[in-house]
Each structure stands twice: as C-alpha cells, then as structure tokens.
C-alpha atoms as a PDB file:
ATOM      1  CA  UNK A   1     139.517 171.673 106.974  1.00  0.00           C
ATOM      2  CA  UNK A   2     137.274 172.408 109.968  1.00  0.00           C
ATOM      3  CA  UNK A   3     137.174 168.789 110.453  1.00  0.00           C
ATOM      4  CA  UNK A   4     140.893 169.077 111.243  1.00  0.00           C
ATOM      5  CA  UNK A   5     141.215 172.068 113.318  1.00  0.00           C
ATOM      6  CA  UNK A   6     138.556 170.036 115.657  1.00  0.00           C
ATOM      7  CA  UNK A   7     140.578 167.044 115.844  1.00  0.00           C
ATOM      8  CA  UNK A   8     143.838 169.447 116.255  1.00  0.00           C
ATOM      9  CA  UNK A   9     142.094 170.942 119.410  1.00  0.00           C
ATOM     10  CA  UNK A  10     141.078 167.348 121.151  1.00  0.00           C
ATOM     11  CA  UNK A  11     144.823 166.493 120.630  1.00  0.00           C
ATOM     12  CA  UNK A  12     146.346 169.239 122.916  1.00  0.00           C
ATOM     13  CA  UNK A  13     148.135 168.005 126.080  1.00  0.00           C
ATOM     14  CA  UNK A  14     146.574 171.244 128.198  1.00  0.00           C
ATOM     15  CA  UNK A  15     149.028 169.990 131.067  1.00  0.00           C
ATOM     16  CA  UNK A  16     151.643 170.718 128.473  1.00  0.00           C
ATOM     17  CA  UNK A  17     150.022 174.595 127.681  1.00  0.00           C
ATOM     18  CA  UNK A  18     149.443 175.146 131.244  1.00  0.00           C
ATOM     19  CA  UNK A  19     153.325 174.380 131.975  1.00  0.00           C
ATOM     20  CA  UNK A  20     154.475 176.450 129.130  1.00  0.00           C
ATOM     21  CA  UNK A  21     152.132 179.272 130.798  1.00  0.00           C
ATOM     22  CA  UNK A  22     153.439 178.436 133.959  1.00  0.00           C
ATOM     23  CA  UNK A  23     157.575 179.293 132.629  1.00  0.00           C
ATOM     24  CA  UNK A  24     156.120 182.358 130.892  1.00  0.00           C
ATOM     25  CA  UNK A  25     154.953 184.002 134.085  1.00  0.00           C
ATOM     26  CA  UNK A  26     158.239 182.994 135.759  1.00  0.00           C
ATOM     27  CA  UNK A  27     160.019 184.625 132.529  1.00  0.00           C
ATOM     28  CA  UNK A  28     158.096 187.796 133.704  1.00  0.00           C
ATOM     29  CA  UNK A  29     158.917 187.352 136.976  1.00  0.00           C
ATOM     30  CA  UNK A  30     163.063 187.648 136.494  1.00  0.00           C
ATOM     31  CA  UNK A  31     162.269 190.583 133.862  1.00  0.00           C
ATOM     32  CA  UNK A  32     160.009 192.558 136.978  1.00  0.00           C
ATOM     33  CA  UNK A  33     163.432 191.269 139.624  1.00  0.00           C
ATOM     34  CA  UNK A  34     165.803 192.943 137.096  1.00  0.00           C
ATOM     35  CA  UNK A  35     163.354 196.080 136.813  1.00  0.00           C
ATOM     36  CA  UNK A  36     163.149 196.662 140.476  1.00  0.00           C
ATOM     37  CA  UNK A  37     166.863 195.332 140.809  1.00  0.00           C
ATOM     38  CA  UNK A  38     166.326 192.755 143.424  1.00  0.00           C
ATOM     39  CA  UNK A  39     168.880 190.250 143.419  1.00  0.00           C
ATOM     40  CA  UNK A  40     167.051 187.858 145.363  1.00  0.00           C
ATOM     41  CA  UNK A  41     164.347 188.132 143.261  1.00  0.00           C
ATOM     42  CA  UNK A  42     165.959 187.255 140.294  1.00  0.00           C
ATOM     43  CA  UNK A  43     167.250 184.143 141.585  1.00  0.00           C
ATOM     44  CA  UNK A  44     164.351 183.085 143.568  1.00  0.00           C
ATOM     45  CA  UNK A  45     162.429 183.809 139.608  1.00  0.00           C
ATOM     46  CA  UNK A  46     165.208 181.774 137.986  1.00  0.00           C
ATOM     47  CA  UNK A  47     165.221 178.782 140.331  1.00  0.00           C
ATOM     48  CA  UNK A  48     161.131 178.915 140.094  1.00  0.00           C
ATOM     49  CA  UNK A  49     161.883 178.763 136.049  1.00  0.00           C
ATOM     50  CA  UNK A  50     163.654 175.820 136.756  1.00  0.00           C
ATOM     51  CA  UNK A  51     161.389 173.975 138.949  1.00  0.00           C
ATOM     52  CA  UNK A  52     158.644 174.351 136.430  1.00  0.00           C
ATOM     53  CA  UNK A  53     161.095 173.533 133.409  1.00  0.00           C
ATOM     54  CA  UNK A  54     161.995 170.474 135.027  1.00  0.00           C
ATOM     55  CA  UNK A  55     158.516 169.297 136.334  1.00  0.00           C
ATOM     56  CA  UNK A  56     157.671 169.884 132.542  1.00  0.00           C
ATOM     57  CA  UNK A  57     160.028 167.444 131.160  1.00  0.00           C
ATOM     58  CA  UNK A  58     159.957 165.163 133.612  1.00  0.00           C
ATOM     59  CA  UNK A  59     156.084 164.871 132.829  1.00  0.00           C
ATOM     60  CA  UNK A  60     156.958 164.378 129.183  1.00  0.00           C
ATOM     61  CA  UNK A  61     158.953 161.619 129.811  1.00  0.00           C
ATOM     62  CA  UNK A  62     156.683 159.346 132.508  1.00  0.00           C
ATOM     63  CA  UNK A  63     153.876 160.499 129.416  1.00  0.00           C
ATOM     64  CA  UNK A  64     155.997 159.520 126.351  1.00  0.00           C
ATOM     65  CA  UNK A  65     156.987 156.207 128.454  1.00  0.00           C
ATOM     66  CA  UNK A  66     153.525 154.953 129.487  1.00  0.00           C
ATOM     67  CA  UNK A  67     152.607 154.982 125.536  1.00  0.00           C
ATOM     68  CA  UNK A  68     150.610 158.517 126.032  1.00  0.00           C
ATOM     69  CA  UNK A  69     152.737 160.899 123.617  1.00  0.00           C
END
C-alpha cells in the first residue's frame, strides 16, 4: 500500500497541479470582481481564466502527442 502511494506521488504532472492552481486563483478573482462589482474586473478575471484554461490544454496535448501522458 505505501509502496503505491509513493509511486502515485512520482507520477503527478506538477505542471498539471500548478495550472489547475493557477484557474483556481482566477476563479477567486471573478468571485472578488463580482463582490466589489467591477465590471472590468470580471472580465479582465474571466479572460485570465481563459488564458490559463487554454495554455492548460494546449500543454496536454503537445504532452499526450510527444508520448509523455
């Protein structure tokens, strides 16, 4: 069992878990625009979402195409 949790943790893509963190934070951000009602921060927070979204799959793919994933 241990043994398996180890091997779990050496296959993590971190680049993955640091993207993911990445879209949280921008998640937050829109939520903190709507609080303090600023329109342009809630688009500037969505498009940022986006950016990071896309980088993130776009990574996945070059990865799952060179044979990585």
């Amino acid at each position: 069992m241990k043994e398996a949790i180890i091997e779990s943790w050496h296959n993590i893509k971190w680049i993955f878990v640091l993207f993911s963190l990445a879209a949280i934070g921008a998640m937050v951000l829109i939520g903190v625009a709507v609080a303090l009602r600023s329109v342009t921060g809630i688009f500037l927070s969505i498009l940022l979402l986006l950016v990071i979204m896309g980088f993130g799959f776009k990574r996945k793919k070059e990865m799952r195409d060179a044979g990585v994933l």
